[in-house]
C-alpha atoms as a PDB file:
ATOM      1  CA  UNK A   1       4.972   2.901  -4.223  1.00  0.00           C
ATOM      2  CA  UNK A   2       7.575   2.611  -1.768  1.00  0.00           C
ATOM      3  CA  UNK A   3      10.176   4.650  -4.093  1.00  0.00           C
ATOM      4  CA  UNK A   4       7.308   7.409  -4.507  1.00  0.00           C
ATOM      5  CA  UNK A   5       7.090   7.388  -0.407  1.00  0.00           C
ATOM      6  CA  UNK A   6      10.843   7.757   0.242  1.00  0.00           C
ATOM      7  CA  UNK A   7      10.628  10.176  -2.132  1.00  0.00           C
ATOM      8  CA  UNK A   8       7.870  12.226  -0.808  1.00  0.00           C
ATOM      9  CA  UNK A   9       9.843  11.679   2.286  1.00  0.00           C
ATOM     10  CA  UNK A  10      13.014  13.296   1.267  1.00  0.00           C
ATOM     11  CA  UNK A  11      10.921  16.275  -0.467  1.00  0.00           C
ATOM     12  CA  UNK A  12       9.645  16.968   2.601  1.00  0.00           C
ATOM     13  CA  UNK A  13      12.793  17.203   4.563  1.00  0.00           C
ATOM     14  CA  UNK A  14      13.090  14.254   6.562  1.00  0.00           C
ATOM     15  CA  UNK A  15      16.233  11.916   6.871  1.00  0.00           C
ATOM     16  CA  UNK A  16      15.723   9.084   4.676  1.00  0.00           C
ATOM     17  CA  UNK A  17      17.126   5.739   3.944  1.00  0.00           C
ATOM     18  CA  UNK A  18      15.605   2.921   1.524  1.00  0.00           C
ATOM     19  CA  UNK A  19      15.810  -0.627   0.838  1.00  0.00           C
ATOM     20  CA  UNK A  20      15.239  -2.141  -2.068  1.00  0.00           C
ATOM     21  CA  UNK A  21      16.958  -5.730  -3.978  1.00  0.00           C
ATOM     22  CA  UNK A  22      16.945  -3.688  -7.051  1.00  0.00           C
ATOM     23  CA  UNK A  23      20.236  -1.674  -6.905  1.00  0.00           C
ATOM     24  CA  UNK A  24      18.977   0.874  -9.643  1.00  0.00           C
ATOM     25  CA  UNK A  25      16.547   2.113  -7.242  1.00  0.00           C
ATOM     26  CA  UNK A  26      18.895   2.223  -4.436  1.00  0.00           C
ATOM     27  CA  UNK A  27      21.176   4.877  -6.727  1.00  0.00           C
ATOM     28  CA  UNK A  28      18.016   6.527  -7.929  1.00  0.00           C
ATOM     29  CA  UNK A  29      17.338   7.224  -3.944  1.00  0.00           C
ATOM     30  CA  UNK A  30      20.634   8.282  -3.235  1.00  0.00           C
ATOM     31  CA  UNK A  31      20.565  10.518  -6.097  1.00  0.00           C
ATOM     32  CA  UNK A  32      17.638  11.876  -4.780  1.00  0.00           C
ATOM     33  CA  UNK A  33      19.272  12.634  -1.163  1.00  0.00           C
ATOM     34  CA  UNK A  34      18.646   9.490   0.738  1.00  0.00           C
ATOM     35  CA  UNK A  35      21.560   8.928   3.496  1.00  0.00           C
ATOM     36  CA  UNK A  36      21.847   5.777   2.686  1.00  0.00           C
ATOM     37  CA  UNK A  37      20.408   2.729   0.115  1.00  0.00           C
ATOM     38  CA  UNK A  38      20.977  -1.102  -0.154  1.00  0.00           C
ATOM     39  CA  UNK A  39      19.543  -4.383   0.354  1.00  0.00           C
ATOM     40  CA  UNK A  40      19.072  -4.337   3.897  1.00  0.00           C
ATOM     41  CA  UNK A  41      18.217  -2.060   6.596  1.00  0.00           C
ATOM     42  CA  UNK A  42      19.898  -3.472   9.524  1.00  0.00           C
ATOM     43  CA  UNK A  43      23.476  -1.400   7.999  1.00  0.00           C
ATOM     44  CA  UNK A  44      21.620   1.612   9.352  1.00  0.00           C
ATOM     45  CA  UNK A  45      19.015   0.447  11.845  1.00  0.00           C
ATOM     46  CA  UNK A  46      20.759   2.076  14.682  1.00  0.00           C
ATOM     47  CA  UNK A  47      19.774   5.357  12.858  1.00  0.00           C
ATOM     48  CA  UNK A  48      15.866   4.793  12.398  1.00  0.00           C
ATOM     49  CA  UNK A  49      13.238   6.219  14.211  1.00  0.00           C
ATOM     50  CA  UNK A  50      10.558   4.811  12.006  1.00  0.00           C
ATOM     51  CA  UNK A  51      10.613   1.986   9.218  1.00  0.00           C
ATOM     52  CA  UNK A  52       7.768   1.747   6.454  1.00  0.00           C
ATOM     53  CA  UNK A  53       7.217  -0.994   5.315  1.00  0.00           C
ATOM     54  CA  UNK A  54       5.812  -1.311   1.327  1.00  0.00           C
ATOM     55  CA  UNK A  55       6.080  -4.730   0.207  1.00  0.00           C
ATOM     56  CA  UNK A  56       3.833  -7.035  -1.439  1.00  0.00           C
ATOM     57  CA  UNK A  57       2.556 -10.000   1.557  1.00  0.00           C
ATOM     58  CA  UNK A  58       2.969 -10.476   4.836  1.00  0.00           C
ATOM     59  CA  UNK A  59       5.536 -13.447   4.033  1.00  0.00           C
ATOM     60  CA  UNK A  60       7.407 -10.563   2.763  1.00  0.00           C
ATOM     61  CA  UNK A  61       7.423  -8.434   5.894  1.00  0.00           C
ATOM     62  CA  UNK A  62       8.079 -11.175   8.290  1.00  0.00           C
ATOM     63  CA  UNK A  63      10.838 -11.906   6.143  1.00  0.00           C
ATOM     64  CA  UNK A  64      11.966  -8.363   6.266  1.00  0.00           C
ATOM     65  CA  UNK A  65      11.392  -8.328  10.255  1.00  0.00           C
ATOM     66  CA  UNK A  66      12.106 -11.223  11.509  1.00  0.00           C
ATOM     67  CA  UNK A  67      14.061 -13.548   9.090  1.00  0.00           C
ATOM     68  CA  UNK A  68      17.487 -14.737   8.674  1.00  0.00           C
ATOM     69  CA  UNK A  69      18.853 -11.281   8.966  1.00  0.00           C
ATOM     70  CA  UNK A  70      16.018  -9.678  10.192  1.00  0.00           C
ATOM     71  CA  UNK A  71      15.514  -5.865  10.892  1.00  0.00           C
ATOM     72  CA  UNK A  72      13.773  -5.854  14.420  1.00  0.00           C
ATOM     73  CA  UNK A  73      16.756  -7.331  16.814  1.00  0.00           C
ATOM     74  CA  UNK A  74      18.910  -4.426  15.210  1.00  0.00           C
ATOM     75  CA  UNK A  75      16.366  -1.428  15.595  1.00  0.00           C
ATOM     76  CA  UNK A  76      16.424   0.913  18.922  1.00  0.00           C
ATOM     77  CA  UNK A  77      13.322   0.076  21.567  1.00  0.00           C
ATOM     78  CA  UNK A  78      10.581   2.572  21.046  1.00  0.00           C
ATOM     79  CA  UNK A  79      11.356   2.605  17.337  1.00  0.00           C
ATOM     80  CA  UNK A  80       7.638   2.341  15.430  1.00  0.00           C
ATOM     81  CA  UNK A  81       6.757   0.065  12.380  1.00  0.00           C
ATOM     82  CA  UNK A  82       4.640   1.389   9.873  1.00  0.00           C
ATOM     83  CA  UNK A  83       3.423  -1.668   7.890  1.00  0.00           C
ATOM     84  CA  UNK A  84       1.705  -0.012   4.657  1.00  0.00           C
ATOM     85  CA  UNK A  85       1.345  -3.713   2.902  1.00  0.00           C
ATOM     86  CA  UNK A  86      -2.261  -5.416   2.318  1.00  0.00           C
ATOM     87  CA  UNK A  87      -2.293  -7.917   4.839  1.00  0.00           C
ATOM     88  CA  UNK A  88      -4.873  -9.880   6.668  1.00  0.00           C
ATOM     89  CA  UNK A  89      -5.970  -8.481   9.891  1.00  0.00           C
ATOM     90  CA  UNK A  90      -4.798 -11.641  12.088  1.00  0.00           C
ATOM     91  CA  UNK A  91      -1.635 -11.371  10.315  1.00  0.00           C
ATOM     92  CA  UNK A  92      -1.330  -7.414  11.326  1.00  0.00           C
ATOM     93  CA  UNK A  93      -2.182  -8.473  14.867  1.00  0.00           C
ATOM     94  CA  UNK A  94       0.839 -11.127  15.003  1.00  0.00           C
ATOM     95  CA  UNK A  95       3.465  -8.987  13.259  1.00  0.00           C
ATOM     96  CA  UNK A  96       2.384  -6.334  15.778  1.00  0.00           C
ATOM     97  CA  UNK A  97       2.591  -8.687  19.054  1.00  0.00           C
ATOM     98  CA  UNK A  98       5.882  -9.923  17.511  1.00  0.00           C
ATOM     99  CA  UNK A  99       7.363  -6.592  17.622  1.00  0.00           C
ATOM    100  CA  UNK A 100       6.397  -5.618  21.090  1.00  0.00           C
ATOM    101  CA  UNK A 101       8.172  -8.151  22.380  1.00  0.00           C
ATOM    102  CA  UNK A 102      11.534  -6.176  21.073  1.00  0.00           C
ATOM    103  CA  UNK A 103       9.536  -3.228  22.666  1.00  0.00           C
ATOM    104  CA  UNK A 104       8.702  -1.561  18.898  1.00  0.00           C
ATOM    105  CA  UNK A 105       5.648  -0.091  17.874  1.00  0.00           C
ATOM    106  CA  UNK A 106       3.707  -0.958  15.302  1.00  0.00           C
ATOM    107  CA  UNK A 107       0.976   1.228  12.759  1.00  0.00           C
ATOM    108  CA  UNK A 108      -1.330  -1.019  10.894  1.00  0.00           C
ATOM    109  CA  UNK A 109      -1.273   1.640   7.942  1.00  0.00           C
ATOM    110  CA  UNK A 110      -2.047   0.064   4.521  1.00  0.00           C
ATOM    111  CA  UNK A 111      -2.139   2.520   1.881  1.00  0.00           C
ATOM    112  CA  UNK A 112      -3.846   3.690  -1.273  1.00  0.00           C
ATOM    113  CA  UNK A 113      -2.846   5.543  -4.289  1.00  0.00           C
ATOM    114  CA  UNK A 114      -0.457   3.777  -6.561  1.00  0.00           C
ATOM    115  CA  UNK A 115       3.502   5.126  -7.723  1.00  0.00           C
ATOM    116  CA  UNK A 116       1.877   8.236  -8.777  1.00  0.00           C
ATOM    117  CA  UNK A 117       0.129   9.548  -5.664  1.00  0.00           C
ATOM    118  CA  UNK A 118       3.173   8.192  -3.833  1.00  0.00           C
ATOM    119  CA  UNK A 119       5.442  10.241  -5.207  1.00  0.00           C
ATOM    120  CA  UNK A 120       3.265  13.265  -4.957  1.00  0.00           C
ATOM    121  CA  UNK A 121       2.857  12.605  -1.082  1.00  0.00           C
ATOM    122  CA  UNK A 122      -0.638  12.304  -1.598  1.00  0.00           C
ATOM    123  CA  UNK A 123      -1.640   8.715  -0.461  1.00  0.00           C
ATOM    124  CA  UNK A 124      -4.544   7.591   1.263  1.00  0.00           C
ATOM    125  CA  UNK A 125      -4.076   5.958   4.345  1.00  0.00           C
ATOM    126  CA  UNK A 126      -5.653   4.329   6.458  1.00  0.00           C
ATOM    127  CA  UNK A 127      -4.514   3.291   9.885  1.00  0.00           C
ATOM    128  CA  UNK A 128      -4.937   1.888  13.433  1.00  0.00           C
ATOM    129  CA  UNK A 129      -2.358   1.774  16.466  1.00  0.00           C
ATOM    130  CA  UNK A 130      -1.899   3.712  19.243  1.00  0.00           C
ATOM    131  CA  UNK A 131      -1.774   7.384  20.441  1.00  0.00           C
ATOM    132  CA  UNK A 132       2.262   7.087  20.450  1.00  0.00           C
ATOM    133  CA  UNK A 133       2.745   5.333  16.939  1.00  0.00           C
ATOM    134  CA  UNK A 134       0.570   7.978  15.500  1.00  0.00           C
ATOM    135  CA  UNK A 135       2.228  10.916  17.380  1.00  0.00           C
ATOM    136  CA  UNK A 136       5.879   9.441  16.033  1.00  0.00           C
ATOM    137  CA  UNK A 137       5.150   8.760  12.886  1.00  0.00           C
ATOM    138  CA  UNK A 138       3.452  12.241  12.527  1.00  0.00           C
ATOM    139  CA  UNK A 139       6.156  13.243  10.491  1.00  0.00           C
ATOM    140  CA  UNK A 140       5.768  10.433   8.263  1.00  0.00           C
ATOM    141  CA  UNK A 141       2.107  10.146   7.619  1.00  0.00           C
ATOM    142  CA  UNK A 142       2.425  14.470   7.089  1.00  0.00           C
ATOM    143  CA  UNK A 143       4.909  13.796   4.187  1.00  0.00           C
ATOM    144  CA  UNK A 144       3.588  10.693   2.401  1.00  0.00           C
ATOM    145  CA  UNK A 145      -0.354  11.057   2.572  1.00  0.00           C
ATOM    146  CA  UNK A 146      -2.889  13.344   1.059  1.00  0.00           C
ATOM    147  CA  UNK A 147      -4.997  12.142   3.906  1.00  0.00           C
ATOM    148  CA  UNK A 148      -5.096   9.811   6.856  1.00  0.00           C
ATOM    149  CA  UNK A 149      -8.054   8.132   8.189  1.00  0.00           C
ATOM    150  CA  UNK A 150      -7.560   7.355  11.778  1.00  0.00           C
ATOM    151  CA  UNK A 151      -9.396   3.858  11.878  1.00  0.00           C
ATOM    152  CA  UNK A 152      -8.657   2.783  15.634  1.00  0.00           C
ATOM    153  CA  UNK A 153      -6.456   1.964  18.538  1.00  0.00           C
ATOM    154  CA  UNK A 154      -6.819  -2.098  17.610  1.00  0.00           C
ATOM    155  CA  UNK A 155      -4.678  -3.383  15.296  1.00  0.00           C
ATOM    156  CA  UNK A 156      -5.990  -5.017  12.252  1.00  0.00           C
ATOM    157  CA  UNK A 157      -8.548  -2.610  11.779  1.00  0.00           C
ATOM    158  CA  UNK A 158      -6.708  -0.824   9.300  1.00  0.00           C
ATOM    159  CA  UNK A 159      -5.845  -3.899   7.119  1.00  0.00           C
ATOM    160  CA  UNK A 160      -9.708  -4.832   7.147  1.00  0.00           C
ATOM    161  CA  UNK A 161     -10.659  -1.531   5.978  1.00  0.00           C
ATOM    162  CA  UNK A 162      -8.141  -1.349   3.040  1.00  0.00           C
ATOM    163  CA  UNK A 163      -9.248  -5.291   2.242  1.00  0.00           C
ATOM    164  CA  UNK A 164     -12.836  -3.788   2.119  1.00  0.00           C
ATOM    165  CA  UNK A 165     -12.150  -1.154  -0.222  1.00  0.00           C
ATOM    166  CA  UNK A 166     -10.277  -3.787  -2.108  1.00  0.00           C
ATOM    167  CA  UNK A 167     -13.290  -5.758  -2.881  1.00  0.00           C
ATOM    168  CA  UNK A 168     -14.768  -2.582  -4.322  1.00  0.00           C
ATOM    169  CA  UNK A 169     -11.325  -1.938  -6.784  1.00  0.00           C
ATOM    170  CA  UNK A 170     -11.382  -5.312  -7.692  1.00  0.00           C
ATOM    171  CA  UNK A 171     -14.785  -5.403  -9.151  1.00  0.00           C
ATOM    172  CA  UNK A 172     -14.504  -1.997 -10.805  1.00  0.00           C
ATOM    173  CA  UNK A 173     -11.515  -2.815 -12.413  1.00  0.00           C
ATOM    174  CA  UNK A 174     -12.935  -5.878 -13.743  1.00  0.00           C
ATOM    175  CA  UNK A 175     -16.335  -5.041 -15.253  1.00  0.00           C
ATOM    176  CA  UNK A 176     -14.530  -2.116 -16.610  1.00  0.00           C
ATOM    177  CA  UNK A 177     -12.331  -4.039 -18.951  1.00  0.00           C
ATOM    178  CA  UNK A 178     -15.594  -6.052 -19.678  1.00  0.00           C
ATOM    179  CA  UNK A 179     -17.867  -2.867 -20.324  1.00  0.00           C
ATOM    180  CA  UNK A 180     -15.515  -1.185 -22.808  1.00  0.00           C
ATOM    181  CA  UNK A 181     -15.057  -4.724 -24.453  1.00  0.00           C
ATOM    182  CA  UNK A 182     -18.535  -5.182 -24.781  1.00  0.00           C
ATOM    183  CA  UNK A 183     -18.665  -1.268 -26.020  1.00  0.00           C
ATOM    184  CA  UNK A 184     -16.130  -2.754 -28.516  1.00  0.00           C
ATOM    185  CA  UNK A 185     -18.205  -6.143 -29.695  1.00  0.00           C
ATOM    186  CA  UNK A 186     -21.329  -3.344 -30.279  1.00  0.00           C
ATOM    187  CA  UNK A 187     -19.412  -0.831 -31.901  1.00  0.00           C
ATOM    188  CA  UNK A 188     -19.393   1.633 -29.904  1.00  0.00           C
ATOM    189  CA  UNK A 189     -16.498   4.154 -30.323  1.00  0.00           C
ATOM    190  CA  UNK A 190     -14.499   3.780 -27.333  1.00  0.00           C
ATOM    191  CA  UNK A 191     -14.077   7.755 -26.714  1.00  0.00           C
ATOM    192  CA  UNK A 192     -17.488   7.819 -26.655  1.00  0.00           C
ATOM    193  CA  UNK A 193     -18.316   5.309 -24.070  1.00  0.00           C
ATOM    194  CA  UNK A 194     -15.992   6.447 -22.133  1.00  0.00           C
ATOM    195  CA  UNK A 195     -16.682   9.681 -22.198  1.00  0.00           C
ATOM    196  CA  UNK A 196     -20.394   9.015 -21.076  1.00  0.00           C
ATOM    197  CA  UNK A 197     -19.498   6.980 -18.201  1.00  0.00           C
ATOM    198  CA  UNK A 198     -17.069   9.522 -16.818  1.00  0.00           C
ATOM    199  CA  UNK A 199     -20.065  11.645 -17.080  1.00  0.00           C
ATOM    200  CA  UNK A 200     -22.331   9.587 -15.815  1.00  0.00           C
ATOM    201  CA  UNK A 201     -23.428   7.590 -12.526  1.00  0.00           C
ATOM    202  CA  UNK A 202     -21.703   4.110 -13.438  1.00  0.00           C
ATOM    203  CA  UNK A 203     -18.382   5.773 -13.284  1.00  0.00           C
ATOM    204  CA  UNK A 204     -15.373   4.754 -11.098  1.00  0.00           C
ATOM    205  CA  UNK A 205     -11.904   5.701 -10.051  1.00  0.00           C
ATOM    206  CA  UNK A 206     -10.700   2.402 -11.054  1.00  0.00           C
ATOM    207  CA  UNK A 207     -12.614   2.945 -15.100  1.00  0.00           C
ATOM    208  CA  UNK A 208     -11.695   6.568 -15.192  1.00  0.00           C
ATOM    209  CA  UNK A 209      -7.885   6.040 -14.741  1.00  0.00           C
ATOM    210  CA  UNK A 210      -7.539   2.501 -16.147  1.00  0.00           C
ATOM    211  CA  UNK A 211      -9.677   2.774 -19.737  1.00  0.00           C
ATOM    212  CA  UNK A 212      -7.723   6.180 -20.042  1.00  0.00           C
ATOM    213  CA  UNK A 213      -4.834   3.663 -20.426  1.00  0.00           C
ATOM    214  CA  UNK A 214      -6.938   1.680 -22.852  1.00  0.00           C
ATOM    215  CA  UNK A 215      -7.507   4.952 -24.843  1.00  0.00           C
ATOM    216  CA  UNK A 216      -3.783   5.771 -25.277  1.00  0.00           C
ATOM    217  CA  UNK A 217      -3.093   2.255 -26.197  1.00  0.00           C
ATOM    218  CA  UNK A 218      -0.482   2.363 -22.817  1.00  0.00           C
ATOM    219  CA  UNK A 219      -0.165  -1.615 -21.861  1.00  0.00           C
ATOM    220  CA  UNK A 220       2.790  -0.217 -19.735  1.00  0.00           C
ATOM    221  CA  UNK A 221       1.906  -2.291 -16.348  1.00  0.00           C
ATOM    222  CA  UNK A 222       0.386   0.247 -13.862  1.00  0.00           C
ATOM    223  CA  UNK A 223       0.313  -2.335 -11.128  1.00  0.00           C
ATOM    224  CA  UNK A 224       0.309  -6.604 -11.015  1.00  0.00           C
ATOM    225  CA  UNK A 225      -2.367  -8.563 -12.024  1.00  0.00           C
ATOM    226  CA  UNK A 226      -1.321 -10.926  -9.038  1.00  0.00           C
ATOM    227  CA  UNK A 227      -0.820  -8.384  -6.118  1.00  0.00           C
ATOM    228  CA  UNK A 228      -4.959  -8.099  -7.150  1.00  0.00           C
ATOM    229  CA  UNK A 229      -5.349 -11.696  -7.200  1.00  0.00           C
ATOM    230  CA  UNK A 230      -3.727 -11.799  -3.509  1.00  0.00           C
ATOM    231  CA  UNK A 231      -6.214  -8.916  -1.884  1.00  0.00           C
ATOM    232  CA  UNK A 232      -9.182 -10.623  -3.955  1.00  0.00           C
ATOM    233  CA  UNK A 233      -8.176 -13.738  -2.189  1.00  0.00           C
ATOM    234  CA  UNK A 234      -7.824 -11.466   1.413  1.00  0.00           C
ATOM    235  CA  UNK A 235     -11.344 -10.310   0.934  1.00  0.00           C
ATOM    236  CA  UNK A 236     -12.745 -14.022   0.489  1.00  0.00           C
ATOM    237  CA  UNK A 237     -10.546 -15.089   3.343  1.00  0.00           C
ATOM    238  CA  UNK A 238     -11.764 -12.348   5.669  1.00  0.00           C
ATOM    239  CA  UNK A 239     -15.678 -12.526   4.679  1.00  0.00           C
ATOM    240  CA  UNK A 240     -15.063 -16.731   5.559  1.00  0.00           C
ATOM    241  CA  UNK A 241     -13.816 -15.370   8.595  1.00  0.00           C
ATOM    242  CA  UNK A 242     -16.620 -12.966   9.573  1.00  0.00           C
ATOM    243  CA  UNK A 243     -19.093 -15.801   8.388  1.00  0.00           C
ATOM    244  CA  UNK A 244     -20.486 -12.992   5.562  1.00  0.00           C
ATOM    245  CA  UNK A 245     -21.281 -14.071   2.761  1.00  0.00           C
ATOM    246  CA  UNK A 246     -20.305 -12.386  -0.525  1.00  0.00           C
ATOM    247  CA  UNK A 247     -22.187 -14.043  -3.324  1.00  0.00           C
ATOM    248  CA  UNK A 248     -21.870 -11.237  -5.961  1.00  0.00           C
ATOM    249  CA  UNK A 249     -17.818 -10.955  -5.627  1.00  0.00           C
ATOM    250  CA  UNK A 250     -17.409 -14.637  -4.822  1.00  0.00           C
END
């Protein structure tokens, strides 16, 4: 997702660098028009005005921010964070106070969509922070997302809402794949199933896009079967912390 965003970025006419450990995507970017590519951001940090941040944990932006060779002591004051991972809430909340104390903004702006939608500069986001991390990373959230929902000033709101609709992917994608198997055990032609729940009220985003896979016969991985196992672990951790219980999803 994060080569789809720069992407969408650069499409829509705004100066962009990218990061990646993968030095194929760093010449696919500059091929693409980035002003710059590599392993690390702090080369070029003088030049930001905004960072996104698309990785998989918050381990992985703290690293990113404030490790070894960390981004934030290199970026101007007033520049604004946009962390688009899945992270919990009281994480968000510490990676934000964390950053104001090198005076940098943060947006607590997870994101939904996948590579495709990405790319397209059609992501969902959803997002909490303040008036000015909003207003500067107008820009941003214009190029990359199909549509913004403005969650709050508080941050951590925006993580909880994106762990929320997490719960909801991770079931559908799961008693998909168990549907069209038990479609299979009965047979049932699998175009047929299908095509009566995409018709029908049991359908899904998750069934409609992932048993069209199924279909093809494309096993080519979409996404990570752990990333899900993470935010399914997120939504557990974040019910125990609400005291809510969750007895269907649990």
């Amino acid at each position: 997702m994060g080569m789809g965003a720069a992407r969408a970025c650069l499409q829509a006419g705004l100066n962009t660098w990218g990061v990646d450990i993968n030095p194929d995507n760093c010449r696919a970017l500059l091929a693409a028009g980035a002003k710059g590519a590599g392993p690390s951001a702090v080369p070029f940090a003088a030049e930001l005005d905004a960072v996104v941040l698309l990785v998989v944990n918050a381990a992985q932006v703290r690293g990113i921010l404030f490790g070894e060779s960390g981004l934030t002591a290199h970026l101007k004051p007033g520049t604004v964070v946009m962390v688009s991972s899945t992270i919990a809430s009281a994480d968000a909340q510490a990676i934000a106070e964390a950053l104001a104390e090198y005076q940098l903004l943060m947006l607590d702006a997870p994101v939904s969509g996948g590579a495709v939608k990405a790319a397209a500069g059609d992501m969902t986001v959803m997002a909490s922070g303040s008036d000015a991390a909003f207003a500067r990373l107008a820009p941003v959230l214009d190029a990359v997302a199909g549509k913004v929902y403005r969650i709050g000033s508080d941050i951590g709101l925006g993580s909880t809402v994106k762990i929320i609709h997490q719960l909801l992917a991770g079931v559908h994608i799961a008693v998909a794949a168990e549907a069209m198997a038990l479609a299979a055990r009965a047979g049932i032609p699998l175009e047929t199933m299908y095509d009566v729940v995409t018709h029908a009220a049991g359908n899904s985003w998750m069934f409609e896009n992932r048993m069209q896979h199924v279909l093809d016969g494309d096993y080519s991985p979409k996404s990570a079967v752990d990333i899900f196992v993470k935010d399914l672990g997120l939504v557990n951790d974040t019910a125990r912390a609400l005291t809510f219980p969750l007895p269907l999803a649990t």
